[in-house]
Protein backbone atom coordinates (compact mmCIF):
# COMPACT_ATOMS: atom_id res chain seq x y z
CA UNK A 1 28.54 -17.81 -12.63
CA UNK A 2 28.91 -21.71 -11.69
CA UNK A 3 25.10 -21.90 -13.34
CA UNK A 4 25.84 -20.51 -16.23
CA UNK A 5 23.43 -18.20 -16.04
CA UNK A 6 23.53 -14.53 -17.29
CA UNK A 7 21.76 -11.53 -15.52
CA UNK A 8 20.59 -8.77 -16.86
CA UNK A 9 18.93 -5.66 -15.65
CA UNK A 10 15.94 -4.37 -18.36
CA UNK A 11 16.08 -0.68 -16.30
CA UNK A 12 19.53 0.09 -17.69
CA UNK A 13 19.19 2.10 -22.02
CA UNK A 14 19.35 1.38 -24.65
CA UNK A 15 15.19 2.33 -24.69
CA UNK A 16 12.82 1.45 -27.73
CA UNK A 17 9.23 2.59 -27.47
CA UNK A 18 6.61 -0.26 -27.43
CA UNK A 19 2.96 -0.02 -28.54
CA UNK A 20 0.20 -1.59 -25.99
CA UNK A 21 -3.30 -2.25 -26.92
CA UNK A 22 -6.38 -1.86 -24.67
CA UNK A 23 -9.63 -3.63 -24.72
CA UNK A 24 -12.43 -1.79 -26.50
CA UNK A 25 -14.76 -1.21 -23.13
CA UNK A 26 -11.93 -0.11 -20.99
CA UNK A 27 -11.79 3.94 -20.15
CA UNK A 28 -8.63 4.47 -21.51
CA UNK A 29 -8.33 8.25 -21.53
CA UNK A 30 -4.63 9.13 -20.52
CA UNK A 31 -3.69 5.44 -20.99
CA UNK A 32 -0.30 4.41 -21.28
CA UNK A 33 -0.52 4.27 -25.47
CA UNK A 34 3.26 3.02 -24.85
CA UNK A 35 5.87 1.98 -23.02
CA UNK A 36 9.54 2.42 -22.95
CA UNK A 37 11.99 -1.17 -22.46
CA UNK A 38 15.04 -1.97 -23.01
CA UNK A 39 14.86 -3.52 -26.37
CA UNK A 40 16.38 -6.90 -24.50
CA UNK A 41 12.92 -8.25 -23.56
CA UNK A 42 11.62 -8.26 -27.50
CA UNK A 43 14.47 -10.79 -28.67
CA UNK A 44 13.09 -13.30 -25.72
CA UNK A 45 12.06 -17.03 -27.42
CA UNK A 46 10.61 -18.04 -23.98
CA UNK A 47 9.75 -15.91 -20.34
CA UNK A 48 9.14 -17.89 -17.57
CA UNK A 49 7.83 -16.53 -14.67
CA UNK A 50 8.31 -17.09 -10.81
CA UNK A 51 6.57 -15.23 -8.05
CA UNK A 52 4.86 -15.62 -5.02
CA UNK A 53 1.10 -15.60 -3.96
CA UNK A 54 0.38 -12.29 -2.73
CA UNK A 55 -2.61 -10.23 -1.96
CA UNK A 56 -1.98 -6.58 -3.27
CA UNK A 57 -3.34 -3.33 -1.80
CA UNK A 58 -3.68 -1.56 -5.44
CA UNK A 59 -3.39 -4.54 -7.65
CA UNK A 60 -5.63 -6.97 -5.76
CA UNK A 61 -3.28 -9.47 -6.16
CA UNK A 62 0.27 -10.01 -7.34
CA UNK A 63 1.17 -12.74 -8.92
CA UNK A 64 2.21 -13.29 -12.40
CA UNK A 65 0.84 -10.94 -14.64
CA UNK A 66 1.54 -8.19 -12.28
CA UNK A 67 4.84 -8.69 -11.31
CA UNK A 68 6.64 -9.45 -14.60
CA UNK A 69 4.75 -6.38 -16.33
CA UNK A 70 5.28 -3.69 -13.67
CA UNK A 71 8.95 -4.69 -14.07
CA UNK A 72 9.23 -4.30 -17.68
CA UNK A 73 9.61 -0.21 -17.98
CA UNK A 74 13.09 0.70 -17.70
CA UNK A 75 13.34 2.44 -14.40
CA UNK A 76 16.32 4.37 -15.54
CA UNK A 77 14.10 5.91 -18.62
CA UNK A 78 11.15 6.71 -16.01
CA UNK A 79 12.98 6.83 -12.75
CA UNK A 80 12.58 5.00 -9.84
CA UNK A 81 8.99 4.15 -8.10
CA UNK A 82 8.36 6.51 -5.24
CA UNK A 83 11.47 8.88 -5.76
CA UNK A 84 11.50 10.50 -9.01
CA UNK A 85 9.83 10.89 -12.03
CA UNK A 86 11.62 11.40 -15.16
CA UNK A 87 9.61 11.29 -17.71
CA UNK A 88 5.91 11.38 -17.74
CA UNK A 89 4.04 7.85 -17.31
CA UNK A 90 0.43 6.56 -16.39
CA UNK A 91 1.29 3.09 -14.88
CA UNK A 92 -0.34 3.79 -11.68
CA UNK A 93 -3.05 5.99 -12.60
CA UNK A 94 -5.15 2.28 -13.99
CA UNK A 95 -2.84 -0.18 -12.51
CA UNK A 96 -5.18 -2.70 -14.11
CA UNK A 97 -5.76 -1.95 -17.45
CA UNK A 98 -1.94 -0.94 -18.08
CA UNK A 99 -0.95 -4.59 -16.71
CA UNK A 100 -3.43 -6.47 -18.74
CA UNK A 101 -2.27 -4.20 -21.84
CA UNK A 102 1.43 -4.94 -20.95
CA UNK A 103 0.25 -9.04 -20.91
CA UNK A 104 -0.74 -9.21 -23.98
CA UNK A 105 2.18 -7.33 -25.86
CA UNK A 106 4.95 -9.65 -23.96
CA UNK A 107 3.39 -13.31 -23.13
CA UNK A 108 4.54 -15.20 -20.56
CA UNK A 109 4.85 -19.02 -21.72
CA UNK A 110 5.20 -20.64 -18.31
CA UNK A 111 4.14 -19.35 -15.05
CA UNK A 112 5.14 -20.53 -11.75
CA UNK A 113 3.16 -19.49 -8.89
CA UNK A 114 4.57 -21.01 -4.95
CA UNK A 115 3.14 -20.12 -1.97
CA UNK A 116 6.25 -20.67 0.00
CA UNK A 117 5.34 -18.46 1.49
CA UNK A 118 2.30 -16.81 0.51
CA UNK A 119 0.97 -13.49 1.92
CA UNK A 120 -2.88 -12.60 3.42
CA UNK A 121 -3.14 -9.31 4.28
CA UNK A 122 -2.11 -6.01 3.34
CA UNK A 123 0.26 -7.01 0.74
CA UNK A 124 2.86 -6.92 -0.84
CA UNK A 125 5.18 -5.97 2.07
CA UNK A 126 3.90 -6.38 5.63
CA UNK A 127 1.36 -8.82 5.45
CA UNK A 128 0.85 -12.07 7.24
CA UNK A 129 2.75 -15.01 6.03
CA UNK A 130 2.22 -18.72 5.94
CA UNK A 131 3.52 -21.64 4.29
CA UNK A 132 1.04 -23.53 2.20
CA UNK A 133 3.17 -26.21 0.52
CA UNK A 134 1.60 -25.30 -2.86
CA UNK A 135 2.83 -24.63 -6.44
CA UNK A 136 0.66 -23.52 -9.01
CA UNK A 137 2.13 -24.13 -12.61
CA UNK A 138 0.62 -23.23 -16.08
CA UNK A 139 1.69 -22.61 -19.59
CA UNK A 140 -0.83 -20.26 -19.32
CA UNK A 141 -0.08 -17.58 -17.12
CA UNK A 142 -3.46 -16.20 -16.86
CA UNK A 143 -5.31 -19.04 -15.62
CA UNK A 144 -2.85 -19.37 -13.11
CA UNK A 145 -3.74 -15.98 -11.82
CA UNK A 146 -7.08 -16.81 -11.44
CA UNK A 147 -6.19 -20.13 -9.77
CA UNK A 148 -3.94 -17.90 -7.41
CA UNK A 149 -6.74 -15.19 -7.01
CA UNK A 150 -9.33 -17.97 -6.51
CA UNK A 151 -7.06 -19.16 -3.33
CA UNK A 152 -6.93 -15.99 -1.84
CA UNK A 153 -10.66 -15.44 -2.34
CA UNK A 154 -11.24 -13.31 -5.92
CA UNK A 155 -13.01 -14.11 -8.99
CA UNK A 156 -12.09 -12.62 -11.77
CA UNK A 157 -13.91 -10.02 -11.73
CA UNK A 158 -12.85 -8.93 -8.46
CA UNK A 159 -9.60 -8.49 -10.05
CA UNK A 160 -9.87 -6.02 -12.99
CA UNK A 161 -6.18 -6.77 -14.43
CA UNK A 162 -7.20 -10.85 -14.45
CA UNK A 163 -11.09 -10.11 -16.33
CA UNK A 164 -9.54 -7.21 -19.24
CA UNK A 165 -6.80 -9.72 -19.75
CA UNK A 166 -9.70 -12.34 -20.67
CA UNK A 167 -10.76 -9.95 -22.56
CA UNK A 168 -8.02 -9.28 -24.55
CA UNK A 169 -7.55 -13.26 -25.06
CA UNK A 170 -4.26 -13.25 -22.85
CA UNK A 171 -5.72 -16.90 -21.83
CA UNK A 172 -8.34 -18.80 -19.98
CA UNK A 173 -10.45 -17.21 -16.90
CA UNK A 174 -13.08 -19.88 -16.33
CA UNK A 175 -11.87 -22.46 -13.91
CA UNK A 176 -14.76 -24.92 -15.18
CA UNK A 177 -12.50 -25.32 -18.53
CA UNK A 178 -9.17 -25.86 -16.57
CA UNK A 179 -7.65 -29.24 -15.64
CA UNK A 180 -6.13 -29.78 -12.49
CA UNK A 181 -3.89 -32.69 -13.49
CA UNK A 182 -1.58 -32.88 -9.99
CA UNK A 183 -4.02 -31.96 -7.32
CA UNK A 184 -7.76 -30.79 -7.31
CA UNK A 185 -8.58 -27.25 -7.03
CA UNK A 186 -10.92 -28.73 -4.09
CA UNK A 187 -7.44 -30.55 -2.28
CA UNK A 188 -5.73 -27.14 -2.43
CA UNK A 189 -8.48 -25.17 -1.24
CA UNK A 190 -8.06 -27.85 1.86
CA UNK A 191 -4.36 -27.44 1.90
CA UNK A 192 -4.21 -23.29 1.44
CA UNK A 193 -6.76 -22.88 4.15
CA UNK A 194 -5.80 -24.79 6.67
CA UNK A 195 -2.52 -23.56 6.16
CA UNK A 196 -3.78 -20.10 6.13
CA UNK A 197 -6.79 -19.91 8.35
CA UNK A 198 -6.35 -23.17 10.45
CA UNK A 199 -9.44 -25.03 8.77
CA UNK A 200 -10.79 -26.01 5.42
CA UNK A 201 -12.92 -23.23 3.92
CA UNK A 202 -15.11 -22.67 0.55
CA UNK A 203 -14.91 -19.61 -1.18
């Protein structure tokens, strides 16, 4: 292409088998002890990733962690979500605890969050949308989940994937430690809510 860039699709074999570790307190019985990739995403110096703000009807929200670590499993190896099943997987059956497990095997070393637009509502397809004019951007991806969730109205422990993540040291879940270098968390509360809900609010 004109950019240079090279695409890739991690569904497509070869497949390696990838260990995933759990943290101690969560009820892991028929956890997801591993996961099959395409052996691609382990030769990766940096992942950098992009998504939207989204509120999530299983996940809470979707934002970085879930999005890049739902993707990982190759498709082709497990089939395709919601038409078959090829081989035998748990990924749904604790949503949370498999993402936070997938989080900490592949790190993500620079996450972009933009909320242009970002979705209230019964997400992640057909809820309401609004531009909010914000980016949220973190070398650590997990903080900037829990700015994202914060926005939308979580804490982190309203959003299981975001507190066992913390718990397996993925990165930082109290906002009082974070620095908001660009714009206070207080200025985008303003902006995101009077974007979203036509005046300022406090969560």
């Amino acid at each position: 292409m004109q950019e240079g860039v090279t695409f890739f699709d991690h569904n497509r074999p070869p497949f390696t088998a990838v260990p995933l570790e759990y943290q101690p307190e969560a009820d892991v019985h028929g956890a997801q002890a591993s996961v099959m990739v395409n052996p691609r995403v382990l030769g990766y110096d940096t992942l950098i990733a992009l998504n939207q703000l989204k509120v999530h009807q299983t996940a809470t929200v979707t934002i970085e962690l879930k999005n890049i670590d739902m993707s990982y499993p190759a498709a082709d190896y497990y089939g395709h979500p919601r038409l078959t099943q090829q081989h035998r997987h748990w990924f749904f059956d604790d949503m949370h605890s498999f993402i936070a497990a997938m989080a900490k095997r592949f790190p993500i070393r620079l996450a972009i969050t933009v909320g242009h637009p970002a979705m209230l509502g019964t997400g992640p397809l057909g809820g309401h949308t609004v531009e909010t004019g914000l980016v949220i951007a973190s070398p650590d991806p997990l903080a900037a989940d829990v700015v994202g969730a914060k926005l939308l109205g979580f804490q982190v422990q309203a959003v299981r994937h975001l507190w066992e993540a913390g718990r397996l040291g993925v990165g930082e879940t109290e906002i009082e430690k974070m620095e908001f270098p660009a714009l206070s968390l207080e200025g985008a509360f303003d902006a995101f809510t009077t974007a979203a809900y036509g005046k300022p609010l406090k969560f």
